[in-house]
C-alpha atoms as a PDB file:
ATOM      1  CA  UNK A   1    -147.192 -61.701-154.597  1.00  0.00           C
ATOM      2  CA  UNK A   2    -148.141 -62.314-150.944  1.00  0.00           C
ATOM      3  CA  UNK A   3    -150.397 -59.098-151.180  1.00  0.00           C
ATOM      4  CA  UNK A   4    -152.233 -60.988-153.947  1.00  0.00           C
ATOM      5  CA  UNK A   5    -151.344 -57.999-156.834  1.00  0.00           C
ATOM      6  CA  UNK A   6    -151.153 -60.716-159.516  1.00  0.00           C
ATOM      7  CA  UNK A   7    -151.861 -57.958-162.318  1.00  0.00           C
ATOM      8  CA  UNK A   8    -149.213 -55.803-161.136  1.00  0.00           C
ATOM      9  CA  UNK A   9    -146.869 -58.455-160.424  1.00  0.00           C
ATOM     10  CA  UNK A  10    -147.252 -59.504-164.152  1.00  0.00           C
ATOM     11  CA  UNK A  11    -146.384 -56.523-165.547  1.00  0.00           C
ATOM     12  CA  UNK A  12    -142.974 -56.163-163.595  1.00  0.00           C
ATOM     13  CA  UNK A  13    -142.239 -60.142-164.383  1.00  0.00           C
ATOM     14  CA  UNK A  14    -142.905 -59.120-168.390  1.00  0.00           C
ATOM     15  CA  UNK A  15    -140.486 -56.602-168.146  1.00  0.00           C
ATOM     16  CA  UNK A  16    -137.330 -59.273-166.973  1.00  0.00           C
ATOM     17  CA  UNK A  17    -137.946 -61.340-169.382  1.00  0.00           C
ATOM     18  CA  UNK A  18    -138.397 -58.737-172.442  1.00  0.00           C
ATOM     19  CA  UNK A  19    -135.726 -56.329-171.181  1.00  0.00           C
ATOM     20  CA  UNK A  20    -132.812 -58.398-169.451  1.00  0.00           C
ATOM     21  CA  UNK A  21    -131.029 -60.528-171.421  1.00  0.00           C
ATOM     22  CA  UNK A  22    -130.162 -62.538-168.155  1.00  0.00           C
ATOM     23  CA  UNK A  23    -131.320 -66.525-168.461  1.00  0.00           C
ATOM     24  CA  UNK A  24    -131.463 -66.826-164.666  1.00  0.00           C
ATOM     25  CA  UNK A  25    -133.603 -64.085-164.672  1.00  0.00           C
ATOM     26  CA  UNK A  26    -135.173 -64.632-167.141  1.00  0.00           C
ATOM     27  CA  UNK A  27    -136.395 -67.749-166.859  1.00  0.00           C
ATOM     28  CA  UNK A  28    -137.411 -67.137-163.168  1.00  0.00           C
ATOM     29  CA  UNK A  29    -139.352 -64.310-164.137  1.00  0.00           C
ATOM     30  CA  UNK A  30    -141.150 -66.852-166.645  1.00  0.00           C
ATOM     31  CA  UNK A  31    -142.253 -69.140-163.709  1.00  0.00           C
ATOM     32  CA  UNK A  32    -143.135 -66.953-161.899  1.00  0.00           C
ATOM     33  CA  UNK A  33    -145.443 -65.513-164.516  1.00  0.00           C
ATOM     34  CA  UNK A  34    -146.958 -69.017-164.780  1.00  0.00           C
ATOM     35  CA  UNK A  35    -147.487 -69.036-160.640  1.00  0.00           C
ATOM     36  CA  UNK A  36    -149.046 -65.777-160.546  1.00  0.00           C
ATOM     37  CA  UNK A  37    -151.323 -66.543-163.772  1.00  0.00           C
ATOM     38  CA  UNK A  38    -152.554 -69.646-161.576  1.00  0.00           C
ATOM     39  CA  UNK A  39    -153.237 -67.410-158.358  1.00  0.00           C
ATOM     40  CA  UNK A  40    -156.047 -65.631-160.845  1.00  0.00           C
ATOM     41  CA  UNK A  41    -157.147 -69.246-161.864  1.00  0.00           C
ATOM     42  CA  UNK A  42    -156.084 -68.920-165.176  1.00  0.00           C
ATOM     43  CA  UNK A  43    -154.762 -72.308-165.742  1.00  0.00           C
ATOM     44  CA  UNK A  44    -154.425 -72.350-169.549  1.00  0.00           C
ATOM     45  CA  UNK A  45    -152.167 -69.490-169.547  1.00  0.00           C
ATOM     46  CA  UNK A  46    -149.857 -70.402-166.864  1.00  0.00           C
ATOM     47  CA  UNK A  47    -149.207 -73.704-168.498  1.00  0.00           C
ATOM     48  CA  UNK A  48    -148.504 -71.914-171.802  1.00  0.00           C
ATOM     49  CA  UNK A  49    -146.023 -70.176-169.514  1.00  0.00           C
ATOM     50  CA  UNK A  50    -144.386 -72.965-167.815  1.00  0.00           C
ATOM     51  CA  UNK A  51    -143.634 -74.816-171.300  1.00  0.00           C
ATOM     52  CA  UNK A  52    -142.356 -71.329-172.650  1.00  0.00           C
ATOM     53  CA  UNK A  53    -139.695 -72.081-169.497  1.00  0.00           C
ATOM     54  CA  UNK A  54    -138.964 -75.211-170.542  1.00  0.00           C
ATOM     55  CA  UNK A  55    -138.738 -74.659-174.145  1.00  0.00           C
ATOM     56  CA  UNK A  56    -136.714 -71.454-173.759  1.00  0.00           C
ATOM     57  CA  UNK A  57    -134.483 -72.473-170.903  1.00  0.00           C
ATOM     58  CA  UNK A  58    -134.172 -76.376-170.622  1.00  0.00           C
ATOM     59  CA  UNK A  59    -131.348 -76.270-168.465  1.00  0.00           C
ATOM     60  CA  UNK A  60    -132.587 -74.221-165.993  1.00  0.00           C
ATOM     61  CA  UNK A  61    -133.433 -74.475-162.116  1.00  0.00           C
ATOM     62  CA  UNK A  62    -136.948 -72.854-163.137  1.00  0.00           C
ATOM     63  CA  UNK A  63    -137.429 -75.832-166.398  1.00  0.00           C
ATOM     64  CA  UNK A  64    -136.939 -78.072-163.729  1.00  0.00           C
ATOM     65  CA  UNK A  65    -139.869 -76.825-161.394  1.00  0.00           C
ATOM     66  CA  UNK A  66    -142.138 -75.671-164.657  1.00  0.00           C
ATOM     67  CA  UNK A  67    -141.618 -79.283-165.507  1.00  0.00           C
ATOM     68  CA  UNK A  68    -143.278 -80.399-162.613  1.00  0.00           C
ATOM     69  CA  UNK A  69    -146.401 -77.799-163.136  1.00  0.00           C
ATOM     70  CA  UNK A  70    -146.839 -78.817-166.765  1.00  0.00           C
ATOM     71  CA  UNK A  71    -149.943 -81.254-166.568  1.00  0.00           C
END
């Protein structure tokens, strides 16, 4: 995302988490979602994100740091 292609970058991150059935990924792929959804200062949206990490993937290294971005 360091080229600042937040739409694009969204559409590829969709994709991991609807087609790979991959938790890791998965749930990466969801925080980064939530990152890149705050880049276009959508705020509402990425923390509707970051709790869909949480909620779908407690255990996870990504819960832990969508935890932290949950306000």
């Amino acid at each position: 995302m360091a080229l600042k292609q937040y739409d694009e970058a969204l559409a590829e991150l969709v994709k991991v988490e609807v087609n790979y059935a991959y938790p890791e990924y998965s749930s990466k792929a969801l925080l980064e979602m939530g990152n890149a959804l705050i880049q276009k200062g959508n705020m509402e949206a990425a923390q509707s994100q970051f709790r869909e990490v949480v909620e779908k993937y407690p255990e996870s290294e990504a819960a832990k740091v969508a935890k932290i971005q949950i306000k």
